[in-house]
C-alpha atoms as a PDB file:
ATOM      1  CA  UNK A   1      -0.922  -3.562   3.356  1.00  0.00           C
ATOM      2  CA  UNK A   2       2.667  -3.641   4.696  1.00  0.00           C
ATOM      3  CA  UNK A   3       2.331  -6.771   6.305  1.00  0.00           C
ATOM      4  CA  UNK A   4       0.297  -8.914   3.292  1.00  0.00           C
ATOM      5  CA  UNK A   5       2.562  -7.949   0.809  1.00  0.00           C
ATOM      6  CA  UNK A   6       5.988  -8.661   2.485  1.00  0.00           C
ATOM      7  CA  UNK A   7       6.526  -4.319   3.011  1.00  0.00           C
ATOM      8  CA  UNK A   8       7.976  -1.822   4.888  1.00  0.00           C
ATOM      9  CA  UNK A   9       5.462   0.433   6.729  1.00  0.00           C
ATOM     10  CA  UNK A  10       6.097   3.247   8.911  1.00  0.00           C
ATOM     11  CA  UNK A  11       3.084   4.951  10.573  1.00  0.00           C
ATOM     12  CA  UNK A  12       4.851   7.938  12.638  1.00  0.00           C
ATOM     13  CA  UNK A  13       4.236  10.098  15.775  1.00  0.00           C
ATOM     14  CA  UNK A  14       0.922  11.945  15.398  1.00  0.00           C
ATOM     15  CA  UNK A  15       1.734  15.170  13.807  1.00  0.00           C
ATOM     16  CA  UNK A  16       4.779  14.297  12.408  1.00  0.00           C
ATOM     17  CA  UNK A  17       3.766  14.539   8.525  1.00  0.00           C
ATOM     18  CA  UNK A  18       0.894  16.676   7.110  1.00  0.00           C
ATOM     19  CA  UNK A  19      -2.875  15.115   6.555  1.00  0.00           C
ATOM     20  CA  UNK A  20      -3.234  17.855   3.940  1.00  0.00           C
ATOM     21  CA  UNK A  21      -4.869  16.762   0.947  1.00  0.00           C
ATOM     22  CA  UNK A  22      -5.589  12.998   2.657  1.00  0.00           C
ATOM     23  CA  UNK A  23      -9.755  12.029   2.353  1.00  0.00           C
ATOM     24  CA  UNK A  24     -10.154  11.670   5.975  1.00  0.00           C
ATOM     25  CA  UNK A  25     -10.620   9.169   8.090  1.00  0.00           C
ATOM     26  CA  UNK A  26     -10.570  10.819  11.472  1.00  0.00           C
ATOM     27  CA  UNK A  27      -9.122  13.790  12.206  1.00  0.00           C
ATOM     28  CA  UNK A  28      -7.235  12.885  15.180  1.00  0.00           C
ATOM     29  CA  UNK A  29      -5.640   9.582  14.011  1.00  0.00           C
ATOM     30  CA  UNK A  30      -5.139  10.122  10.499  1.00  0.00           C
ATOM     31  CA  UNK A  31      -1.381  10.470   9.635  1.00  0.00           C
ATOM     32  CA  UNK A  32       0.579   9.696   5.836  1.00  0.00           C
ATOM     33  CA  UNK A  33       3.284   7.070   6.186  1.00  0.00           C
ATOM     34  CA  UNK A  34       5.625   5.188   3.386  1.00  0.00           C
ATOM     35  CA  UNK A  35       5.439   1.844   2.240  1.00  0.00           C
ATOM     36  CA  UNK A  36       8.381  -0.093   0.378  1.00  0.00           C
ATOM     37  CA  UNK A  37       9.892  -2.958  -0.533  1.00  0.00           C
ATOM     38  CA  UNK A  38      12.655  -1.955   1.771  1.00  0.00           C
ATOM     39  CA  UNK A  39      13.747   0.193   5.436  1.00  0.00           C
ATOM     40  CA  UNK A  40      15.738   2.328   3.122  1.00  0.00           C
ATOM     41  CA  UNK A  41      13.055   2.998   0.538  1.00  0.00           C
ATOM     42  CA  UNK A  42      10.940   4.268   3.584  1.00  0.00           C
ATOM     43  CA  UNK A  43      13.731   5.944   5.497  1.00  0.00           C
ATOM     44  CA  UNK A  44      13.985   8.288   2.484  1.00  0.00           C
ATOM     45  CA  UNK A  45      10.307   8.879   1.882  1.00  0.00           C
ATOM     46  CA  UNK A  46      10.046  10.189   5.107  1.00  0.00           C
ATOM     47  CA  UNK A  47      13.101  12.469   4.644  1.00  0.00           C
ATOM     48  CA  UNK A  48      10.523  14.161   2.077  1.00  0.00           C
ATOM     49  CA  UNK A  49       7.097  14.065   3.545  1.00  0.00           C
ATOM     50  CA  UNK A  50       7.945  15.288   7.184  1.00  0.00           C
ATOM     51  CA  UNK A  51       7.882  18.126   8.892  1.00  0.00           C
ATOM     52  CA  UNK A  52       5.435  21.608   9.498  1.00  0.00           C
ATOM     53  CA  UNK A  53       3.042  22.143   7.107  1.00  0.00           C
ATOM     54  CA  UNK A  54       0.805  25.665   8.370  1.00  0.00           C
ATOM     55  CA  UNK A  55      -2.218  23.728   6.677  1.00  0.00           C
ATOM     56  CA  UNK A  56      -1.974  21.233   9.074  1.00  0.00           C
ATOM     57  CA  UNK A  57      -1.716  22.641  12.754  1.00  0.00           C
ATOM     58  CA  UNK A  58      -0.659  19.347  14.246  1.00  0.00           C
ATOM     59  CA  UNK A  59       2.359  19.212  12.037  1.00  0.00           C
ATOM     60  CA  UNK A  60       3.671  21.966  14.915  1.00  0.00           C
ATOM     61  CA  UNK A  61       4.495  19.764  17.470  1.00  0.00           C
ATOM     62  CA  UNK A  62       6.392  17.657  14.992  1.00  0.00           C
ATOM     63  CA  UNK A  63       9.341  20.810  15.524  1.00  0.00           C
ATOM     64  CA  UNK A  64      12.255  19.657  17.154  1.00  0.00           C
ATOM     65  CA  UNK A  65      11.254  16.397  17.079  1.00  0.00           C
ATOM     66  CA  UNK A  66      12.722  15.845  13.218  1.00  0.00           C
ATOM     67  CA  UNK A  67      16.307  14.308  12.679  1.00  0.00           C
ATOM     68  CA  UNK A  68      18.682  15.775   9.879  1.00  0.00           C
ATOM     69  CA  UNK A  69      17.819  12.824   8.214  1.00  0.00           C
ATOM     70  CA  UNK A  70      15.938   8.978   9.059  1.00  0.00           C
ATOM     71  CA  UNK A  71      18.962   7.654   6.737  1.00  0.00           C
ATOM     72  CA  UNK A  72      21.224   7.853   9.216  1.00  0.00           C
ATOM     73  CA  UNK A  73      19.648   5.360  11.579  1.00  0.00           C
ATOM     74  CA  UNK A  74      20.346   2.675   9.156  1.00  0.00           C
ATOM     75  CA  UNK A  75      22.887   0.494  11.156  1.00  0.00           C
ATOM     76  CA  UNK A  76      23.542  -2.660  10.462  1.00  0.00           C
ATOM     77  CA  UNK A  77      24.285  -3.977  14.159  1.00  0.00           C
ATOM     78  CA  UNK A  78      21.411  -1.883  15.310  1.00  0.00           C
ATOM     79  CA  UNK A  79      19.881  -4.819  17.260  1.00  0.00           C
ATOM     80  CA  UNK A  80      22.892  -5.331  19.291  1.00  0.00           C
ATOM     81  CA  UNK A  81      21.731  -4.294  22.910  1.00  0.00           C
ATOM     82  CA  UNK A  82      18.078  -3.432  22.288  1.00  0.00           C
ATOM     83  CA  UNK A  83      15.985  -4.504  24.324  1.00  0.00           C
ATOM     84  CA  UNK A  84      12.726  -5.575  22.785  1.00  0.00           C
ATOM     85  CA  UNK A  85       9.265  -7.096  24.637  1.00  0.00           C
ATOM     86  CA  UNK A  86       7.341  -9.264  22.760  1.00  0.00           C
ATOM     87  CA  UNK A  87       3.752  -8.380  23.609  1.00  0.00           C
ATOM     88  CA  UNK A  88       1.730 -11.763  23.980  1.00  0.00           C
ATOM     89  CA  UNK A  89      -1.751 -10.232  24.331  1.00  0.00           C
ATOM     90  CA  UNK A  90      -1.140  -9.598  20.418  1.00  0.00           C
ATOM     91  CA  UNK A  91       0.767 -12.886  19.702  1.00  0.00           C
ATOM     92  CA  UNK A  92      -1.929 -15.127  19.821  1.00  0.00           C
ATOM     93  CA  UNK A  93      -5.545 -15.298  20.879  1.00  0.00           C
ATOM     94  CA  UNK A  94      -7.108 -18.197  18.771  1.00  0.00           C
ATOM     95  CA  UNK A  95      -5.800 -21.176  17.591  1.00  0.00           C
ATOM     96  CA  UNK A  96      -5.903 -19.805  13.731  1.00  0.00           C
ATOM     97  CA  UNK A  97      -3.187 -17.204  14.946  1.00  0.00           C
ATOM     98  CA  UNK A  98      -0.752 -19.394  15.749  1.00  0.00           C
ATOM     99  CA  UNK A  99       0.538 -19.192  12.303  1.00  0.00           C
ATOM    100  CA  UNK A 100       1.909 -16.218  12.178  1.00  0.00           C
ATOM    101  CA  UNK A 101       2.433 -16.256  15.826  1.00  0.00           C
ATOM    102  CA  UNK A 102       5.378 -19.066  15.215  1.00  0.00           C
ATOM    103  CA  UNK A 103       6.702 -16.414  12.540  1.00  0.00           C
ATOM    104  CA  UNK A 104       7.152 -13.970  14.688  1.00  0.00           C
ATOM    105  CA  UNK A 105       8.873 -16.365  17.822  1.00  0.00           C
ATOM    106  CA  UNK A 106      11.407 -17.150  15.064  1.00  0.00           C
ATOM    107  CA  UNK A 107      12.019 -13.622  14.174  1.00  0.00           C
ATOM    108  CA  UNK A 108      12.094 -13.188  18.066  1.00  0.00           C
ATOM    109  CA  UNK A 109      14.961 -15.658  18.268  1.00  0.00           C
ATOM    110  CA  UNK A 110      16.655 -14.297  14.858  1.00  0.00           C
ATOM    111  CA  UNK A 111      16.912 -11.009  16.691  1.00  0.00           C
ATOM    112  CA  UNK A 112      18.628 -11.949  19.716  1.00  0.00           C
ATOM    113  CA  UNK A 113      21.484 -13.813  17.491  1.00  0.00           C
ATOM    114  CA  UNK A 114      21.821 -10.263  16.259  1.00  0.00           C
ATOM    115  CA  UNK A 115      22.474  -9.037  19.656  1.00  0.00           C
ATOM    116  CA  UNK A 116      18.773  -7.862  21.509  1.00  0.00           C
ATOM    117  CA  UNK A 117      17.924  -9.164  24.573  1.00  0.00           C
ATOM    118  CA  UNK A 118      13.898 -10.361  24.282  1.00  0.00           C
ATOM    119  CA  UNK A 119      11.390 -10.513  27.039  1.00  0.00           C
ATOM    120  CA  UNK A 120       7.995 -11.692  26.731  1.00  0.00           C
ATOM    121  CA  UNK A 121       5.447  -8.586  28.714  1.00  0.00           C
ATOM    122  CA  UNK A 122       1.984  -8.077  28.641  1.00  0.00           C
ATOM    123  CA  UNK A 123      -0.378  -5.398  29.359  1.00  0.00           C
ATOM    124  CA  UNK A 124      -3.425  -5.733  31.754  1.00  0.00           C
ATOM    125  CA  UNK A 125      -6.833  -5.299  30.252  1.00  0.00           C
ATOM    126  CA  UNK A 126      -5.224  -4.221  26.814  1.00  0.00           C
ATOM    127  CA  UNK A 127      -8.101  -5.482  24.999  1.00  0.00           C
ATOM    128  CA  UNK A 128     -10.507  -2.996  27.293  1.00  0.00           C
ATOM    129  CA  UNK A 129      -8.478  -0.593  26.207  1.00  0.00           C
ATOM    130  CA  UNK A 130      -7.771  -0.753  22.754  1.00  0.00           C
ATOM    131  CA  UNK A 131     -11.395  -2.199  21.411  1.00  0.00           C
ATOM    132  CA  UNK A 132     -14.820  -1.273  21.918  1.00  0.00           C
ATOM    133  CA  UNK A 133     -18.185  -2.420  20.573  1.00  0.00           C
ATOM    134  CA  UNK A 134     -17.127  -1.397  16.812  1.00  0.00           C
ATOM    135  CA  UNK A 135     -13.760  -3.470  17.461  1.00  0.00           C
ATOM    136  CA  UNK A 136     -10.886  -1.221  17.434  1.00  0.00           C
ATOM    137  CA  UNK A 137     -12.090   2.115  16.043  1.00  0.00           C
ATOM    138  CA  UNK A 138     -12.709   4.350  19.179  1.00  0.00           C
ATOM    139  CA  UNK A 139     -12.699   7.592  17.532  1.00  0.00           C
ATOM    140  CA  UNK A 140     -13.329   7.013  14.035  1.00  0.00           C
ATOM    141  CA  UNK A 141     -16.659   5.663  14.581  1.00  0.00           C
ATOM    142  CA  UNK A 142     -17.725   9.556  15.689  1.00  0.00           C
ATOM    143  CA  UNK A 143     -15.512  11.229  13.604  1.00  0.00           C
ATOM    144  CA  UNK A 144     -15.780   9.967  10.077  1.00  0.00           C
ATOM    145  CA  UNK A 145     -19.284  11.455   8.928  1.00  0.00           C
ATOM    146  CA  UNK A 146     -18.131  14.720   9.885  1.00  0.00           C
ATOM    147  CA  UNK A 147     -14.566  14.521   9.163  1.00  0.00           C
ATOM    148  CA  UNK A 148     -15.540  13.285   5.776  1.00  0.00           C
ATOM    149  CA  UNK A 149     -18.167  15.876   4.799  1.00  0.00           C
ATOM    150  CA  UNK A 150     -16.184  18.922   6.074  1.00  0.00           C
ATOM    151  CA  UNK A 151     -13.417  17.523   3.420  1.00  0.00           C
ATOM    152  CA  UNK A 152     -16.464  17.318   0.627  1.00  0.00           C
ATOM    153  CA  UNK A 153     -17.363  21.026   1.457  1.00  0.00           C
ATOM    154  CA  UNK A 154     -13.867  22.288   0.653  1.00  0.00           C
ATOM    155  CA  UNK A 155     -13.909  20.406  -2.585  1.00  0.00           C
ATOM    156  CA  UNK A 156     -17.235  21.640  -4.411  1.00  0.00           C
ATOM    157  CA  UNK A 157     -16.179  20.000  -7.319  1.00  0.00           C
ATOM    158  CA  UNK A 158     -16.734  16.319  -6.003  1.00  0.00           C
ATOM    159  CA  UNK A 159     -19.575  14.375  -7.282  1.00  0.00           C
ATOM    160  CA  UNK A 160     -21.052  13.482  -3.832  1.00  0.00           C
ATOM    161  CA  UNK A 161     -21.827  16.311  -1.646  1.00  0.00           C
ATOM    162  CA  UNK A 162     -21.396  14.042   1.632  1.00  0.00           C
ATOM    163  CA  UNK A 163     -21.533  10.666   3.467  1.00  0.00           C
ATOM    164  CA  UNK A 164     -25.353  10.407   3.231  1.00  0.00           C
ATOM    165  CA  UNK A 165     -25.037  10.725  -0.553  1.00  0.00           C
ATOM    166  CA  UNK A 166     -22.083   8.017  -0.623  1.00  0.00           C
ATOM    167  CA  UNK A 167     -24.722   5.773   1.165  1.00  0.00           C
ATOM    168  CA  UNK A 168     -27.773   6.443  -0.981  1.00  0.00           C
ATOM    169  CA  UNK A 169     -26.286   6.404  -3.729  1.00  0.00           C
ATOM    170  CA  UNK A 170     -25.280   2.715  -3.284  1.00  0.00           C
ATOM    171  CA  UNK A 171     -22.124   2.584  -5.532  1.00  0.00           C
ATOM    172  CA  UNK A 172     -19.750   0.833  -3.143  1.00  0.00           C
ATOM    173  CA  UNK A 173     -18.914  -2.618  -2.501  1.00  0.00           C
ATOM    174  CA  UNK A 174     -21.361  -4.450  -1.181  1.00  0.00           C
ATOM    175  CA  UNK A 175     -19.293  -5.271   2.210  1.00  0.00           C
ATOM    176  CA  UNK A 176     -18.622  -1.667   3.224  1.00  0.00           C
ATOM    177  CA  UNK A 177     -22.401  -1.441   2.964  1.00  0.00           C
ATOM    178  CA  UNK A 178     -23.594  -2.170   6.730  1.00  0.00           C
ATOM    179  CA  UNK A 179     -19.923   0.114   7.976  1.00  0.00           C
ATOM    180  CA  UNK A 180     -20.995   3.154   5.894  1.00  0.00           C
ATOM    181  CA  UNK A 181     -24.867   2.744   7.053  1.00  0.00           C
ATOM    182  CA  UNK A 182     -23.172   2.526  10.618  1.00  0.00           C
ATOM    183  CA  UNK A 183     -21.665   5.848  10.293  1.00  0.00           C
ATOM    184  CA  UNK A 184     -24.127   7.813   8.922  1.00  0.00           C
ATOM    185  CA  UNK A 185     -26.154   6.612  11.899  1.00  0.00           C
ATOM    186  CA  UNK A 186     -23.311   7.776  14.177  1.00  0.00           C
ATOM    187  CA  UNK A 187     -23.527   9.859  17.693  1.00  0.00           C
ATOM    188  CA  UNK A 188     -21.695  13.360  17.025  1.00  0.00           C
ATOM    189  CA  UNK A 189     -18.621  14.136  18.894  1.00  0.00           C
ATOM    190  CA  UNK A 190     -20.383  16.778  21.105  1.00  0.00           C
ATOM    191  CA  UNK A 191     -21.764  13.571  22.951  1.00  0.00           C
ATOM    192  CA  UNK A 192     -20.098  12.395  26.424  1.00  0.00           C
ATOM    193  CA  UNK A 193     -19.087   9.207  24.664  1.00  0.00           C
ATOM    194  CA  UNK A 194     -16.890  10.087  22.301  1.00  0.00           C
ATOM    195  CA  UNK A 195     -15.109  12.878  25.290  1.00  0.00           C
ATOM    196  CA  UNK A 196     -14.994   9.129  27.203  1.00  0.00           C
ATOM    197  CA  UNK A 197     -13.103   7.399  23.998  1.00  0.00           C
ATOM    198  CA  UNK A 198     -10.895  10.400  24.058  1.00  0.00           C
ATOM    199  CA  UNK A 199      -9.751   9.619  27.120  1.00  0.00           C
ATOM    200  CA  UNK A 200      -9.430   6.313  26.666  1.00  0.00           C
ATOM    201  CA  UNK A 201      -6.784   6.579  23.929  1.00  0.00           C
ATOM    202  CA  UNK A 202      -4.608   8.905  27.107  1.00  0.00           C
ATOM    203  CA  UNK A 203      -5.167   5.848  28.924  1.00  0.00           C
ATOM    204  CA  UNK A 204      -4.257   3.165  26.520  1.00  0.00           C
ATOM    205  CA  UNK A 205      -0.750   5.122  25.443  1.00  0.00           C
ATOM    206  CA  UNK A 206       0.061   5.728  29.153  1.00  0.00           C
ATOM    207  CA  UNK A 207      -0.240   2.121  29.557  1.00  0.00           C
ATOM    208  CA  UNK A 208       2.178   1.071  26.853  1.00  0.00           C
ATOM    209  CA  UNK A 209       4.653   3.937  27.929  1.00  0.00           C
ATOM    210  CA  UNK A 210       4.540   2.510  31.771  1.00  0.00           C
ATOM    211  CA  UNK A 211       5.015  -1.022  30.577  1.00  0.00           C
ATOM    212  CA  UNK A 212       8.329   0.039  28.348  1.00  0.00           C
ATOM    213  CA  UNK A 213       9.418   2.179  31.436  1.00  0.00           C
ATOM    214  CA  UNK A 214       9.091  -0.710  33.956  1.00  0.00           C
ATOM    215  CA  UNK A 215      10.582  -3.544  31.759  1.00  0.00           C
ATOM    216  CA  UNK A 216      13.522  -0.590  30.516  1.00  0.00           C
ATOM    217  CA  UNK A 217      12.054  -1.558  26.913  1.00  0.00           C
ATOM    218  CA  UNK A 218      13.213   0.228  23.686  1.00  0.00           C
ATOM    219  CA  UNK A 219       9.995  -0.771  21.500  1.00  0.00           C
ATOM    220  CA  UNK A 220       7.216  -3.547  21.462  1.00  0.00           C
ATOM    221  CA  UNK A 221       7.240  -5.950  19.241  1.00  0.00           C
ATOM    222  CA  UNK A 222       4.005  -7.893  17.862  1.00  0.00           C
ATOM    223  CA  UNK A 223       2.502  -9.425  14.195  1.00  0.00           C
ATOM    224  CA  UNK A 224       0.815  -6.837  12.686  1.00  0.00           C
ATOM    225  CA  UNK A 225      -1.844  -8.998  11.810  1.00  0.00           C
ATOM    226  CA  UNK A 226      -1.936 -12.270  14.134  1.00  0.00           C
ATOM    227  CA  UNK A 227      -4.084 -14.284  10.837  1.00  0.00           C
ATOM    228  CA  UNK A 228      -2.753 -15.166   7.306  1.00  0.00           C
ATOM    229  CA  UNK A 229      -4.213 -13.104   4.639  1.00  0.00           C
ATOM    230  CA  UNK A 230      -7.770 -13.896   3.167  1.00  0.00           C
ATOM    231  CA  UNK A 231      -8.898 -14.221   0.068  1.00  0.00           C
ATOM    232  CA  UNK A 232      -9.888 -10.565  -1.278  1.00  0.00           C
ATOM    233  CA  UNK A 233     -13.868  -9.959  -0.217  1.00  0.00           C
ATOM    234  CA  UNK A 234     -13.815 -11.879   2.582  1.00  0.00           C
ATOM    235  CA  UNK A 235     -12.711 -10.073   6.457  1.00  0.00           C
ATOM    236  CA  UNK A 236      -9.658 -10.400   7.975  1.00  0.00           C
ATOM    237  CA  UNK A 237      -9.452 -11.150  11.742  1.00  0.00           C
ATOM    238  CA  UNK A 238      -6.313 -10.655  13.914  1.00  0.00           C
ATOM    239  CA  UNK A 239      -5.249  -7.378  13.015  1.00  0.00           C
ATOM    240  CA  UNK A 240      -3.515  -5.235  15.505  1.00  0.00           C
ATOM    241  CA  UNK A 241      -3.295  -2.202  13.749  1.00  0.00           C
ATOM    242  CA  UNK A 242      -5.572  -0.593  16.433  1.00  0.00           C
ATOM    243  CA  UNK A 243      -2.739  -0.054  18.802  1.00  0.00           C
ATOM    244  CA  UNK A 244      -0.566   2.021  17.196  1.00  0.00           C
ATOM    245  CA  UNK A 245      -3.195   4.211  15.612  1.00  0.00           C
ATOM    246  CA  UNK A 246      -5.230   4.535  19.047  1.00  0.00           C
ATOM    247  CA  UNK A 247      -2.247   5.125  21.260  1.00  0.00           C
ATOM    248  CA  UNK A 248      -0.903   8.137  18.456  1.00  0.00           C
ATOM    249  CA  UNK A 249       1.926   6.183  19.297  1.00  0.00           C
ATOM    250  CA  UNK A 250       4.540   5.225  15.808  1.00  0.00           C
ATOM    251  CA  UNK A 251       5.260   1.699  14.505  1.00  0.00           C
ATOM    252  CA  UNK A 252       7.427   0.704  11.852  1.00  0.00           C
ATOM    253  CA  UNK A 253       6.067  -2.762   9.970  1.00  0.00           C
ATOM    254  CA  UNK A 254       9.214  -5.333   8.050  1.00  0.00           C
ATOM    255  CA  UNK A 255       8.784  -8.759   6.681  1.00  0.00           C
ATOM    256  CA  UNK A 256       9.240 -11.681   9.361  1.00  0.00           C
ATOM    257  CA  UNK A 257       9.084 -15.062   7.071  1.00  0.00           C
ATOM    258  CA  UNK A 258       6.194 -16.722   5.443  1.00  0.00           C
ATOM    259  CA  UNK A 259       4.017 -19.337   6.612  1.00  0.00           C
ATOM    260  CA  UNK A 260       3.466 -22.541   5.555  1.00  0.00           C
ATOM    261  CA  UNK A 261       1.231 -21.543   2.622  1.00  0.00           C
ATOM    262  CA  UNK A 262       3.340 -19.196   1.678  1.00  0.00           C
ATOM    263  CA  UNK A 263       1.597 -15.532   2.638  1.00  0.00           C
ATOM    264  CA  UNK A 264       3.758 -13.176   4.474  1.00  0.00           C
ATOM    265  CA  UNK A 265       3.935 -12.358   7.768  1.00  0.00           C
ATOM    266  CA  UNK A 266       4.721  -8.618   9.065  1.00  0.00           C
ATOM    267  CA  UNK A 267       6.588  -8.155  12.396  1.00  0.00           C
ATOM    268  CA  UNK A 268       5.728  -4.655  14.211  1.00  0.00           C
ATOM    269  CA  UNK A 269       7.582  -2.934  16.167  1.00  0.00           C
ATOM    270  CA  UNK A 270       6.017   0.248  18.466  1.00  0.00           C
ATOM    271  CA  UNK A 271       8.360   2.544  19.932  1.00  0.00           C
ATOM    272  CA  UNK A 272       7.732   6.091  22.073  1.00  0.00           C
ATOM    273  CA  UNK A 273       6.912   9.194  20.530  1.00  0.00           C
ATOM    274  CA  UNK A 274       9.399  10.520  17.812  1.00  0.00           C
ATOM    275  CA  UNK A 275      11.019   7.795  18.219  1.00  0.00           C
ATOM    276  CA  UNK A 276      10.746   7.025  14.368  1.00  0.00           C
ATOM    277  CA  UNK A 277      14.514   6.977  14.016  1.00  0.00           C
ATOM    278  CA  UNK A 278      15.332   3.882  16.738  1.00  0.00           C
ATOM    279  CA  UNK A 279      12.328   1.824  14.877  1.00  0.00           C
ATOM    280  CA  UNK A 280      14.112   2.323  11.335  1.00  0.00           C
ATOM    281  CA  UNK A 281      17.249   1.280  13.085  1.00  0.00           C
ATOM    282  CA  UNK A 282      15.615  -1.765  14.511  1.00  0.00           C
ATOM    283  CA  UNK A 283      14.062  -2.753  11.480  1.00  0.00           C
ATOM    284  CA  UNK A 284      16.965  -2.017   9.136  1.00  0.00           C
ATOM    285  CA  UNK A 285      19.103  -4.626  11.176  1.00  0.00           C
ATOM    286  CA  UNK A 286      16.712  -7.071  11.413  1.00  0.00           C
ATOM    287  CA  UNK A 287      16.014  -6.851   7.448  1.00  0.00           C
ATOM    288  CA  UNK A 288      19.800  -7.402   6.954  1.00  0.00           C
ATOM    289  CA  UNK A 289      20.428 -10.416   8.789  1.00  0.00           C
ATOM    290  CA  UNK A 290      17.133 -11.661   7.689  1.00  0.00           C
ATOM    291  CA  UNK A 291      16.815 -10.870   3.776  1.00  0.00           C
ATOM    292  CA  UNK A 292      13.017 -12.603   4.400  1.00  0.00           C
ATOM    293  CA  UNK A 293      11.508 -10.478   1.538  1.00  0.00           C
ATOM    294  CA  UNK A 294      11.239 -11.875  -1.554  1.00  0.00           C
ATOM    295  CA  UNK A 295      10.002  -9.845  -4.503  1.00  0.00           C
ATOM    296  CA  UNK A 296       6.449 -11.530  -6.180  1.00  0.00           C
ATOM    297  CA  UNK A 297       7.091 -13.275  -9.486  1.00  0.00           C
ATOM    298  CA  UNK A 298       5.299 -11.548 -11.835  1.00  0.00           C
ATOM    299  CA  UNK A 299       7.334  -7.996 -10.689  1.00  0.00           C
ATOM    300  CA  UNK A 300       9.885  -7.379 -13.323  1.00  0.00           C
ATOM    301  CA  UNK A 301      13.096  -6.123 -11.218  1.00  0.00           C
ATOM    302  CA  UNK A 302      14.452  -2.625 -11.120  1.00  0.00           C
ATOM    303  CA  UNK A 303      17.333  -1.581 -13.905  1.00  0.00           C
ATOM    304  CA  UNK A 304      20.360  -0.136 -12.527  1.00  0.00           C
ATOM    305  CA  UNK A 305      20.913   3.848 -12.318  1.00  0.00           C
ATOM    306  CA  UNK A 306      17.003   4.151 -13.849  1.00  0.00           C
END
């Protein structure tokens, strides 16, 4: 959404802001992030929405971890010094990415006239790692039927009663249809295969971490989808949303440019655990030199002090 709509995005740190009261998706990737039109829109949002919540166990480790406030990482000359590797196995794998994937080489150079020194790194096998035979959704493939219809039991109210009703019931669009069907039919997680995807995801983030420890990297950067939008209906290829939300790792998503039709591109950055604050700084920096958002015509624009 961030990224086809010239946004902001943050997804944090697993467990850094509560899934209460969130229709799940799975239980151990699902996390509540901001979206705006700007790093300081989301920088505040996230002032509000992190932070323990006893509902939601894994909010715990989020303690300690939690600045005063995210505002305060909003430095202009942010980008001077960072270091920054642009991660070609998500630049460009097909010849209809390389769209977007001259975007994001020009927000590459923008940000080292701002002061970042940018290295191109890669990571071995990435695609092993992040995908599997249901593309890039490891976990969620076991976990949504369950996840899903443990949340319908709490609400008794609800007009469905579970997944298998959703699906019978046929009142969804007509392209979710073979994706629901799918995980109906899904293994449980008491099988050996999801325990393997598990530990997978340990293997994936340990990857990323050794890559920014060898290279003395502050974040990744990447398009967070490598393909120009499609028409609404129709699937979108080239999205690399997979990493952050398999790795637990955070991102932070900010307008790059447009291409030549005129669709926007989103740059990603990924950055170690709790490290939300450095990714707002990163972005904030790059969003002031740049000013590459531009607001859609038919929004009327905000009054002052409303």
């Amino acid at each position: 959404p961030a990224s086809h709509n010239s946004l902001v995005g943050i997804r944090g740190t697993q467990g850094l802001a509560s899934r209460t009261g969130i229709i799940p998706l799975s239980h151990t990737q699902d996390i509540g992030g901001p979206l705006g039109r700007s790093v300081v829109d989301v920088a505040i949002v996230l002032d509000a929405i992190v932070g323990y919540d006893p509902a939601d166990p894994e909010t715990a480790e989020s303690v300690g971890n939690i600045p005063e406030s995210y505002t305060t990482f909003l430095r202009e000359e942010g980008l001077r010094g960072a270091r920054i590797g642009l991660l070609t196995n998500l630049l460009s794998k097909a010849p209809e990415d390389e769209q977007v994937a001259r975007v994001i080489r020009r927000a590459m150079s923008e940000m080292e006239h701002q002061g970042a020194t940018v290295i191109e790194v890669a990571i071995p096998g990435l695609d092993e790692l992040m995908l599997d035979r249901d593309g890039g959704f490891l976990v969620l493939t076991y976990e949504f039927r369950e996840d899903l219809n443990n949340y319908l039991d709490q609400h008794p109210g609800a007009p469905v009663r579970s997944l298998k009703e959703i699906v019978q019931s046929g009142k969804y669009h007509p392209k979710m249809a073979s994706r629901l069907h799918e995980r109906q039919n899904s293994l449980p997680t008491e099988t050996p295969e999801y325990s393997e995807i598990l530990l997978k995801r340990v293997v994936l983030k340990r990857a990323v971490l050794q890559l920014m420890a060898e290279n003395d990297l502050d974040v990744l950067a990447y398009p967070t989808i490598r393909q120009i939008a499609v028409p609404l209906g129709e699937d979108q290829e080239g999205s690399n949303c997979h990493l952050s939300a398999n790795s637990g790792l955070p991102s932070i998503t900010v307008p790059a440019g447009f291409v030549e039709e005129g669709l926007p591109v989103g740059l990603e950055f990924l950055g170690r655990a709790w490290g939300e604050g450095l990714l707002i700084e990163l972005a904030y920096a790059y969003e002031q030199f740049s000013h590459h958002r531009l607001s859609p015509g038919s929004t009327p624009p905000l009054r002052d002090h409303e």
